[in-house]
PDB file of N, CA and C in Angstrom:
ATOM      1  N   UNK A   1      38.159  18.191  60.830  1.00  0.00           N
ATOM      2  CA  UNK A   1      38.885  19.260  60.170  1.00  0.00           C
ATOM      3  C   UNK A   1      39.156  18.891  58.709  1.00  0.00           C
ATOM      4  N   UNK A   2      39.315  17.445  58.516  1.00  0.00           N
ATOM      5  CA  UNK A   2      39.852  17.625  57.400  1.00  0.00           C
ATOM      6  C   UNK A   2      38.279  17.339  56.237  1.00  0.00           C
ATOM      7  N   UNK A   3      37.319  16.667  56.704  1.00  0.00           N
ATOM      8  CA  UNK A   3      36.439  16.690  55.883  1.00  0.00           C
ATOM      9  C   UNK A   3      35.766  17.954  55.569  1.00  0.00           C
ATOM     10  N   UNK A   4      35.980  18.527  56.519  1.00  0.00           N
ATOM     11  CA  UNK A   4      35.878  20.277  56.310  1.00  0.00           C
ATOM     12  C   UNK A   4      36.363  21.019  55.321  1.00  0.00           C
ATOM     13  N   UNK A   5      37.440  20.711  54.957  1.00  0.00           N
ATOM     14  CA  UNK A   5      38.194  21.302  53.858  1.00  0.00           C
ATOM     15  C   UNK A   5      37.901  20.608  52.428  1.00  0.00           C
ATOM     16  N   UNK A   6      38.061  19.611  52.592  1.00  0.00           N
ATOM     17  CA  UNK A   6      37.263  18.573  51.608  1.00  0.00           C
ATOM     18  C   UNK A   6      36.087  18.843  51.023  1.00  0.00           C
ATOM     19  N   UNK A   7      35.165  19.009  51.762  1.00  0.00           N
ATOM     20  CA  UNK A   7      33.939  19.424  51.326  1.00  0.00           C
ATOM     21  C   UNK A   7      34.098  20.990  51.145  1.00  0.00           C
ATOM     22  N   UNK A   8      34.575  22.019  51.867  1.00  0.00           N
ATOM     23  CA  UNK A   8      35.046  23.112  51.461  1.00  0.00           C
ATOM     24  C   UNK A   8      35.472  23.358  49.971  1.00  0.00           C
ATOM     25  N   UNK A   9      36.596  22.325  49.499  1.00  0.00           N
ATOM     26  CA  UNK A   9      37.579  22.038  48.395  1.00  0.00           C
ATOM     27  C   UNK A   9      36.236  21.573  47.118  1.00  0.00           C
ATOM     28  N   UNK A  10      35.567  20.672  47.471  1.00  0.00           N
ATOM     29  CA  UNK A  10      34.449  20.465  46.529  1.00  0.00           C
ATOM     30  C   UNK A  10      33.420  21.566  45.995  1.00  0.00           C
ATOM     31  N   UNK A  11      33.094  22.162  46.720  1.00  0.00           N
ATOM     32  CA  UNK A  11      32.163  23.297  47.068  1.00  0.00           C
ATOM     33  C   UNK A  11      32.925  24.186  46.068  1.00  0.00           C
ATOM     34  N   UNK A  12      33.963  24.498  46.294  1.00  0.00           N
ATOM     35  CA  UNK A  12      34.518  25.361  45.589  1.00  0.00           C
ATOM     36  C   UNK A  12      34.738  24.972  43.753  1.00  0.00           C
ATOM     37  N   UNK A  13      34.760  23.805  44.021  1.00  0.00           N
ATOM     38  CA  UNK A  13      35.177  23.634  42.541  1.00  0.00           C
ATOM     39  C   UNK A  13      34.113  22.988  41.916  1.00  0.00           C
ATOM     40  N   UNK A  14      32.899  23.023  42.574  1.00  0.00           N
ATOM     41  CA  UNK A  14      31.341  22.620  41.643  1.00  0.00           C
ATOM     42  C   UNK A  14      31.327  24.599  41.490  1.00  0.00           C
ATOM     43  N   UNK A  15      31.310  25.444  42.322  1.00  0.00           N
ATOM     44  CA  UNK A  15      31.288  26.619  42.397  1.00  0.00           C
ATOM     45  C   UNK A  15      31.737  26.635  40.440  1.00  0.00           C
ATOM     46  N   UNK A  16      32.726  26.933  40.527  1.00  0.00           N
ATOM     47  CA  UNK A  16      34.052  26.765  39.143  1.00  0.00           C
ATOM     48  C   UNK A  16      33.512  26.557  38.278  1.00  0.00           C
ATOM     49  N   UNK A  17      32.847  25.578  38.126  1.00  0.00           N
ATOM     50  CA  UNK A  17      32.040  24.344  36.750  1.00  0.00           C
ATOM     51  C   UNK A  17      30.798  24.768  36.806  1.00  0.00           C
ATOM     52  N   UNK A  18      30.384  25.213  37.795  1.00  0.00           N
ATOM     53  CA  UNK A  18      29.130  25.835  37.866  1.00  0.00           C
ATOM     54  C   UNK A  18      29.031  27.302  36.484  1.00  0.00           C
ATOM     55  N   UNK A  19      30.064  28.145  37.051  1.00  0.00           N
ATOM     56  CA  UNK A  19      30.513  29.740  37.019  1.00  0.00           C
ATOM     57  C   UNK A  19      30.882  29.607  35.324  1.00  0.00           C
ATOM     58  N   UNK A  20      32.000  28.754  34.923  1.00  0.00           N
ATOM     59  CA  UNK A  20      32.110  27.929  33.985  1.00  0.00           C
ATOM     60  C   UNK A  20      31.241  27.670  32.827  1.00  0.00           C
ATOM     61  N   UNK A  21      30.221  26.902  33.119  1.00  0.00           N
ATOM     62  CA  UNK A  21      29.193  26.519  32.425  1.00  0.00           C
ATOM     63  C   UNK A  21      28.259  27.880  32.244  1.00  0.00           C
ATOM     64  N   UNK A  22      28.008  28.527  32.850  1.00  0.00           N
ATOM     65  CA  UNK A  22      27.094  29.959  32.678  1.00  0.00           C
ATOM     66  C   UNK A  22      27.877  30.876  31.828  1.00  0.00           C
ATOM     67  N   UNK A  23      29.374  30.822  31.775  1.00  0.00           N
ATOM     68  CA  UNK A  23      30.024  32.315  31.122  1.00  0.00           C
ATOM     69  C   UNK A  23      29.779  31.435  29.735  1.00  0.00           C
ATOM     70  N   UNK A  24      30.108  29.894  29.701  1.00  0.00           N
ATOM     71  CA  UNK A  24      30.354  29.154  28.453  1.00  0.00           C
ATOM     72  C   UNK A  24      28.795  29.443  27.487  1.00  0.00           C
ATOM     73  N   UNK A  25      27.929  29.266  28.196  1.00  0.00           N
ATOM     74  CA  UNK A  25      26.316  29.626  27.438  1.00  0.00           C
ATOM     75  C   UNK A  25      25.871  31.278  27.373  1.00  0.00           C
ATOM     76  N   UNK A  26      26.528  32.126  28.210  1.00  0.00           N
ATOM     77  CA  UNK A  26      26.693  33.513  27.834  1.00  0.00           C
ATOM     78  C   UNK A  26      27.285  33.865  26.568  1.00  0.00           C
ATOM     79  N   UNK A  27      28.810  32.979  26.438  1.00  0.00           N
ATOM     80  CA  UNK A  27      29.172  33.850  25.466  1.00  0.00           C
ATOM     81  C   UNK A  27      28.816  33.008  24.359  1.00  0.00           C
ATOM     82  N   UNK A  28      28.266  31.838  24.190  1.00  0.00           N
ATOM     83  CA  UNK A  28      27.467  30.957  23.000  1.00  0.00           C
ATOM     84  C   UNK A  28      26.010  31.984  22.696  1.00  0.00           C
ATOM     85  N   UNK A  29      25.793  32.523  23.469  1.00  0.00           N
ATOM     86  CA  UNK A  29      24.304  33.359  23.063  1.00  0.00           C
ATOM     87  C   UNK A  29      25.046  34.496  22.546  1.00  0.00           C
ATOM     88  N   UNK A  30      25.798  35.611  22.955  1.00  0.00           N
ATOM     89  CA  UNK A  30      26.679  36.731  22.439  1.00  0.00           C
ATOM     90  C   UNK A  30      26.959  36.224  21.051  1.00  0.00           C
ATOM     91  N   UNK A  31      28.077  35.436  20.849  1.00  0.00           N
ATOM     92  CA  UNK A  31      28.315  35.054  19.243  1.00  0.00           C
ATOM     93  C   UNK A  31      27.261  34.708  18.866  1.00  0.00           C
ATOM     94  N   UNK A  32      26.191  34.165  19.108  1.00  0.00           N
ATOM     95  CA  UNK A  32      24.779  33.830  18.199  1.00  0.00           C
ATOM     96  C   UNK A  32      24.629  35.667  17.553  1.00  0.00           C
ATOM     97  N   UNK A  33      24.487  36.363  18.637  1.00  0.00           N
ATOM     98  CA  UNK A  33      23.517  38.080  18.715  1.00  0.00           C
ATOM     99  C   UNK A  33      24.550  38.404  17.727  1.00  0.00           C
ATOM    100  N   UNK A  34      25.821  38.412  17.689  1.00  0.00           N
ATOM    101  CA  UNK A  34      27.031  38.754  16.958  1.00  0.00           C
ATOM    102  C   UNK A  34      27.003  38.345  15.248  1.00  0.00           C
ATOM    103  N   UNK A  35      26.778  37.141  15.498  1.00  0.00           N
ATOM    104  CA  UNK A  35      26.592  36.824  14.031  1.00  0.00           C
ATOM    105  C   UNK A  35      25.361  37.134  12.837  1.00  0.00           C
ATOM    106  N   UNK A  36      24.233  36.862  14.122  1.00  0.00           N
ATOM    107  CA  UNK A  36      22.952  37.385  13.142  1.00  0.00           C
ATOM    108  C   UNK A  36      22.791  39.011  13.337  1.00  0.00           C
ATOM    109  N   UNK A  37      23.199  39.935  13.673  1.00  0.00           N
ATOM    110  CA  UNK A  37      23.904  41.787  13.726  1.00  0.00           C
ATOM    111  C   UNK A  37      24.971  41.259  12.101  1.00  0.00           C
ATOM    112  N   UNK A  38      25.495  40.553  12.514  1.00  0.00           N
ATOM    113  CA  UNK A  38      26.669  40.841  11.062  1.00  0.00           C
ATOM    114  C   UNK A  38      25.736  40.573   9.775  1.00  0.00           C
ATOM    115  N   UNK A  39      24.751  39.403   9.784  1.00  0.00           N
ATOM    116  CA  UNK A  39      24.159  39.410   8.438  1.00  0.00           C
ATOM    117  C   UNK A  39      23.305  40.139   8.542  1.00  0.00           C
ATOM    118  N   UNK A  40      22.606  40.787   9.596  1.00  0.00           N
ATOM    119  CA  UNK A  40      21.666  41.753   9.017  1.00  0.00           C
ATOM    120  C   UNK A  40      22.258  43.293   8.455  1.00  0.00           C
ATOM    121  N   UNK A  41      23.056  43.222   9.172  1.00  0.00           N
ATOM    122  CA  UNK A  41      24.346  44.664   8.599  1.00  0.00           C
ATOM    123  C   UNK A  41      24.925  44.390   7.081  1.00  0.00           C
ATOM    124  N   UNK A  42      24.849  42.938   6.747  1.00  0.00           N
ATOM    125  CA  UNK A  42      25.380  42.697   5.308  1.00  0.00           C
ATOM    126  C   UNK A  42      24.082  43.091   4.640  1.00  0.00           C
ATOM    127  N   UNK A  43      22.894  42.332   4.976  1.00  0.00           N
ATOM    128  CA  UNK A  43      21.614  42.710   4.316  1.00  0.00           C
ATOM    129  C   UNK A  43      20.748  44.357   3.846  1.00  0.00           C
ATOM    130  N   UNK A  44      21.303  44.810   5.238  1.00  0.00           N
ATOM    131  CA  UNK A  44      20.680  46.900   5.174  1.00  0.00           C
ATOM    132  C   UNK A  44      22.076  47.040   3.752  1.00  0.00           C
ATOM    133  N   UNK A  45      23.596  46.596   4.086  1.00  0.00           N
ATOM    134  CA  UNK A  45      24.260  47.275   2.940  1.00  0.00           C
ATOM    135  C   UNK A  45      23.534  46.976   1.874  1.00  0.00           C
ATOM    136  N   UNK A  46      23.617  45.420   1.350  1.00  0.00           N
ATOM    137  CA  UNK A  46      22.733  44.997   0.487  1.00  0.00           C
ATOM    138  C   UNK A  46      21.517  46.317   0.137  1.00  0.00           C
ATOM    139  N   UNK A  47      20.278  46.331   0.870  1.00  0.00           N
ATOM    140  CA  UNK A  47      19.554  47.166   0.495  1.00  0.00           C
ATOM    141  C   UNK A  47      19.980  48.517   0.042  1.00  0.00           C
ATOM    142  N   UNK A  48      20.564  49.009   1.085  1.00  0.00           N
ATOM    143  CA  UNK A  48      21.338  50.529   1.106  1.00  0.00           C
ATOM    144  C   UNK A  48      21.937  50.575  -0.493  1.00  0.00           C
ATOM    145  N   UNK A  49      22.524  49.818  -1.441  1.00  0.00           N
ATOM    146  CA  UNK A  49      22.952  49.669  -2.623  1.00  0.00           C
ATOM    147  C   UNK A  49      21.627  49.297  -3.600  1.00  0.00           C
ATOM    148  N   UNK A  50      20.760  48.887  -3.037  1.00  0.00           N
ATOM    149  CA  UNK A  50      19.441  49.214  -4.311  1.00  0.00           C
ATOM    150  C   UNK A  50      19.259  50.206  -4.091  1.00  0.00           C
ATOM    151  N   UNK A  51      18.576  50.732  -3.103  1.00  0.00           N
ATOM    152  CA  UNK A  51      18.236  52.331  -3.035  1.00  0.00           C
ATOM    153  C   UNK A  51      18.935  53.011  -3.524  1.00  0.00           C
ATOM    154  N   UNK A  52      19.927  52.770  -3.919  1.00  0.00           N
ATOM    155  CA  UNK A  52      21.053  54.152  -4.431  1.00  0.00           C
ATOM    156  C   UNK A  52      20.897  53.566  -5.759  1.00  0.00           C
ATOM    157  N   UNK A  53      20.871  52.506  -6.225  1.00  0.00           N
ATOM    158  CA  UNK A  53      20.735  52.587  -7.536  1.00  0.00           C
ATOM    159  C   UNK A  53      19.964  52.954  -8.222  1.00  0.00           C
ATOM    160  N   UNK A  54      18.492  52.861  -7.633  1.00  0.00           N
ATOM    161  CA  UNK A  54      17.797  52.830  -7.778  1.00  0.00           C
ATOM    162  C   UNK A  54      17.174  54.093  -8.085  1.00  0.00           C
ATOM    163  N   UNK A  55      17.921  55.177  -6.825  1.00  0.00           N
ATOM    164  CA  UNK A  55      17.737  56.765  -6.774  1.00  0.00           C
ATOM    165  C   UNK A  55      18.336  57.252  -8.194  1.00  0.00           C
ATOM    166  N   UNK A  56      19.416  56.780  -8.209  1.00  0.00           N
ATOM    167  CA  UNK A  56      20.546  56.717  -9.084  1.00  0.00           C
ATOM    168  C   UNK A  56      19.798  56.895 -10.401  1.00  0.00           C
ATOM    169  N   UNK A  57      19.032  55.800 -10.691  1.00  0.00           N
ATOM    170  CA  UNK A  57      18.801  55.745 -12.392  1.00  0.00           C
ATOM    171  C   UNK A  57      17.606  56.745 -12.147  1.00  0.00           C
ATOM    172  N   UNK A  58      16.350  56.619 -11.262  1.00  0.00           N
ATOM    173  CA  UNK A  58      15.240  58.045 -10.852  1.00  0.00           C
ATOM    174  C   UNK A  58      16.049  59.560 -11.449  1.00  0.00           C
ATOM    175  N   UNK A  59      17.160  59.534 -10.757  1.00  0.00           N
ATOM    176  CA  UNK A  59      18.391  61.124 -11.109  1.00  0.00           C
ATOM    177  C   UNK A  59      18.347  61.598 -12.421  1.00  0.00           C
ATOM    178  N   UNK A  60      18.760  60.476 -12.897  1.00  0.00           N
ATOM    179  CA  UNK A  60      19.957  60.246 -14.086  1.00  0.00           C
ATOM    180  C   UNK A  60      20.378  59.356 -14.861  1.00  0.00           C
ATOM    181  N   UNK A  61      19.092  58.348 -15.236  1.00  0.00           N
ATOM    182  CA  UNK A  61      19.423  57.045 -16.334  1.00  0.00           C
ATOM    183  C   UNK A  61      20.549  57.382 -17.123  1.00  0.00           C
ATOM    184  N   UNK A  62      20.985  58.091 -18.350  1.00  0.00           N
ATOM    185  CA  UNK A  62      22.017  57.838 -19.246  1.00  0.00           C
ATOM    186  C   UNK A  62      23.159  58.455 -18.035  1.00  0.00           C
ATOM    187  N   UNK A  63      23.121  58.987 -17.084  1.00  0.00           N
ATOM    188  CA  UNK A  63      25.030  59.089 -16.424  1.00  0.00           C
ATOM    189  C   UNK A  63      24.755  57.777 -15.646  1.00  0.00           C
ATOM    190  N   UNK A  64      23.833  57.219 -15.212  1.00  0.00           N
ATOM    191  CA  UNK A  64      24.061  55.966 -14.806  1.00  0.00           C
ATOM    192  C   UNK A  64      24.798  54.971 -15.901  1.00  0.00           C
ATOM    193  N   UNK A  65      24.424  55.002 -16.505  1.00  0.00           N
ATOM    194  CA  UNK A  65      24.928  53.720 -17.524  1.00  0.00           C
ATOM    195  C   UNK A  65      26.199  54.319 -18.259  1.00  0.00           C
ATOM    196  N   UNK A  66      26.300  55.370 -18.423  1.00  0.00           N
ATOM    197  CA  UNK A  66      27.679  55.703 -18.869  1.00  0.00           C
ATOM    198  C   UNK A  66      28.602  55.284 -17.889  1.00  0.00           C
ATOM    199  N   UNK A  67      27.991  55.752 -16.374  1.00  0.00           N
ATOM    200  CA  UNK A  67      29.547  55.411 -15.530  1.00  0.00           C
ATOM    201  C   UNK A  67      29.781  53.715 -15.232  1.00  0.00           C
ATOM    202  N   UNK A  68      28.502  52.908 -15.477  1.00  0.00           N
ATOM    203  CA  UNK A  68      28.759  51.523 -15.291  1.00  0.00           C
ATOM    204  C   UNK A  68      29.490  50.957 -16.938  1.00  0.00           C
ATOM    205  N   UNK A  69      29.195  51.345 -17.650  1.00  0.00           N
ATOM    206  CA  UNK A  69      30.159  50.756 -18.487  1.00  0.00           C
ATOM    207  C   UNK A  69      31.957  51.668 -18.493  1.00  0.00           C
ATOM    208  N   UNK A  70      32.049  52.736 -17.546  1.00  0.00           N
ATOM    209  CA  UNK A  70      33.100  53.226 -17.453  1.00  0.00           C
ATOM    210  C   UNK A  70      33.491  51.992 -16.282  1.00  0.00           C
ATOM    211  N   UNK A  71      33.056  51.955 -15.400  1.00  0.00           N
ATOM    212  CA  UNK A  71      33.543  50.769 -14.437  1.00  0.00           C
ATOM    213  C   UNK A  71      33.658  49.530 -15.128  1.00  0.00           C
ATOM    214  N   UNK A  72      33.301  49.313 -16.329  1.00  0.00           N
ATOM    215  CA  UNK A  72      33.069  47.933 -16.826  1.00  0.00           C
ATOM    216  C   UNK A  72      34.016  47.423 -17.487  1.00  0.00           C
ATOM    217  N   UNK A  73      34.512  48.852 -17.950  1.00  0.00           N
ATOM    218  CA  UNK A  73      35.900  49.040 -19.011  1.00  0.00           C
ATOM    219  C   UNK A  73      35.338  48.986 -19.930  1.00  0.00           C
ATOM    220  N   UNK A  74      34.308  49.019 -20.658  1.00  0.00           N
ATOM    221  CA  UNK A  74      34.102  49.372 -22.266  1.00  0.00           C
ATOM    222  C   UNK A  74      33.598  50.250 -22.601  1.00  0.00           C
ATOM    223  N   UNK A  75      34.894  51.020 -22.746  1.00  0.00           N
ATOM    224  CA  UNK A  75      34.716  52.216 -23.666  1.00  0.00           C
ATOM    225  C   UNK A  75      34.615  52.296 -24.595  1.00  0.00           C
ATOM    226  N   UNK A  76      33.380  53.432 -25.487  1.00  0.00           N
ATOM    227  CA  UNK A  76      32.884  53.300 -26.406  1.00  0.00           C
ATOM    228  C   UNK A  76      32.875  54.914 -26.912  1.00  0.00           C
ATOM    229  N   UNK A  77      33.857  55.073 -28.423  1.00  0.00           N
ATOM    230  CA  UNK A  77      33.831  56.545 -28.602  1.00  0.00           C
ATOM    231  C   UNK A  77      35.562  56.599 -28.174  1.00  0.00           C
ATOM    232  N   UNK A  78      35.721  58.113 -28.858  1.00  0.00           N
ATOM    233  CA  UNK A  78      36.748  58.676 -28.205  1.00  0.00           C
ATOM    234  C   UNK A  78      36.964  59.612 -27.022  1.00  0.00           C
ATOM    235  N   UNK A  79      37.935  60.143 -27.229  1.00  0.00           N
ATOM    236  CA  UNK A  79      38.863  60.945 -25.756  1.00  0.00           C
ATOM    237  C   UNK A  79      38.982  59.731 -24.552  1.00  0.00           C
ATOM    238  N   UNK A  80      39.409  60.869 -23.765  1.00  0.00           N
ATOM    239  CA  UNK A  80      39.907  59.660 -22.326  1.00  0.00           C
ATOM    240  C   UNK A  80      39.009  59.519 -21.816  1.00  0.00           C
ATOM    241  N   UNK A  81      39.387  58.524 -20.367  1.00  0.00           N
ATOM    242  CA  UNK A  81      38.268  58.617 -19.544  1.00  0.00           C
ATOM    243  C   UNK A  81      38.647  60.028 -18.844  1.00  0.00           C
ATOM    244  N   UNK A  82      39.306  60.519 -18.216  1.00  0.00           N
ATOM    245  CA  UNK A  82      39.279  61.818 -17.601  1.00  0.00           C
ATOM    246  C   UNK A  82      38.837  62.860 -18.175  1.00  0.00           C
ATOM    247  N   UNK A  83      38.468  63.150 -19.812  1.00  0.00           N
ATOM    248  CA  UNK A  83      38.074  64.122 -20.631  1.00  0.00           C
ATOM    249  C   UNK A  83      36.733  63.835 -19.984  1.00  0.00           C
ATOM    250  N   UNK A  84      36.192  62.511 -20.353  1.00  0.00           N
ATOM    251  CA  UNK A  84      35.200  61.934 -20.236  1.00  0.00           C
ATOM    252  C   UNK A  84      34.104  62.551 -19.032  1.00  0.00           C
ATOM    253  N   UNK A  85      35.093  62.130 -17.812  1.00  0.00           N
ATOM    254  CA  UNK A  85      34.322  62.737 -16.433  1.00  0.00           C
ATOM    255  C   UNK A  85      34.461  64.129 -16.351  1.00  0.00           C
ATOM    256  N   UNK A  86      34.975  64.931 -16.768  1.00  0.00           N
ATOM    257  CA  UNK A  86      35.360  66.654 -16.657  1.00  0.00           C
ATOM    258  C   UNK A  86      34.206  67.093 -17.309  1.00  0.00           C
ATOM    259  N   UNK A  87      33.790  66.118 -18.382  1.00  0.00           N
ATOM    260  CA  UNK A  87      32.937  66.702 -18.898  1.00  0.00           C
ATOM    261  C   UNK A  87      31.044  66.840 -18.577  1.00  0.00           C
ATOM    262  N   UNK A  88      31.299  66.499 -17.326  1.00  0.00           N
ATOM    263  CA  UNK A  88      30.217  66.263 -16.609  1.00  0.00           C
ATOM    264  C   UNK A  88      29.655  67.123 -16.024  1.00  0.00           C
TER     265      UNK A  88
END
């Protein structure tokens, strides 16, 4: 009876370390999938921001560069900046 339980008691707790060790390399592969999804999601933004610039100056070279030196802070000329954009 009692080696019964014993070995029962073992059984159960290789079971554990077993169960253990599989969730531990599950979720080591998940954060791998997790992390390389996050830099490729940094990389499409990355791209996603040439293409627009890119469309951007294709549009409209001089309102491109007017509004990056409005973001740049150097303003050049008078009125405001809000005259500035109204007048667009």
């Amino acid at each position: 009876m009692r080696l019964t339980r014993c070995l029962g008691l073992i059984a159960l707790l290789g079971g554990l370390a077993l169960a253990t060790v599989v969730l531990r390399a599950e979720q080591a592969r998940v954060r791998s999938c997790v992390v390389s999804t996050y830099h490729q999601r940094a990389e499409l933004r990355r791209e996603l921001w040439r293409t627009q610039v890119a469309i951007a100056r294709l549009c409209a070279p001089d309102r491109l560069h007017t509004r990056v030196q409005l973001l740049a802070g150097g303003r050049q000329g008078g009125g405001s900046t809000s005259t500035r954009l109204a007048s667009r």
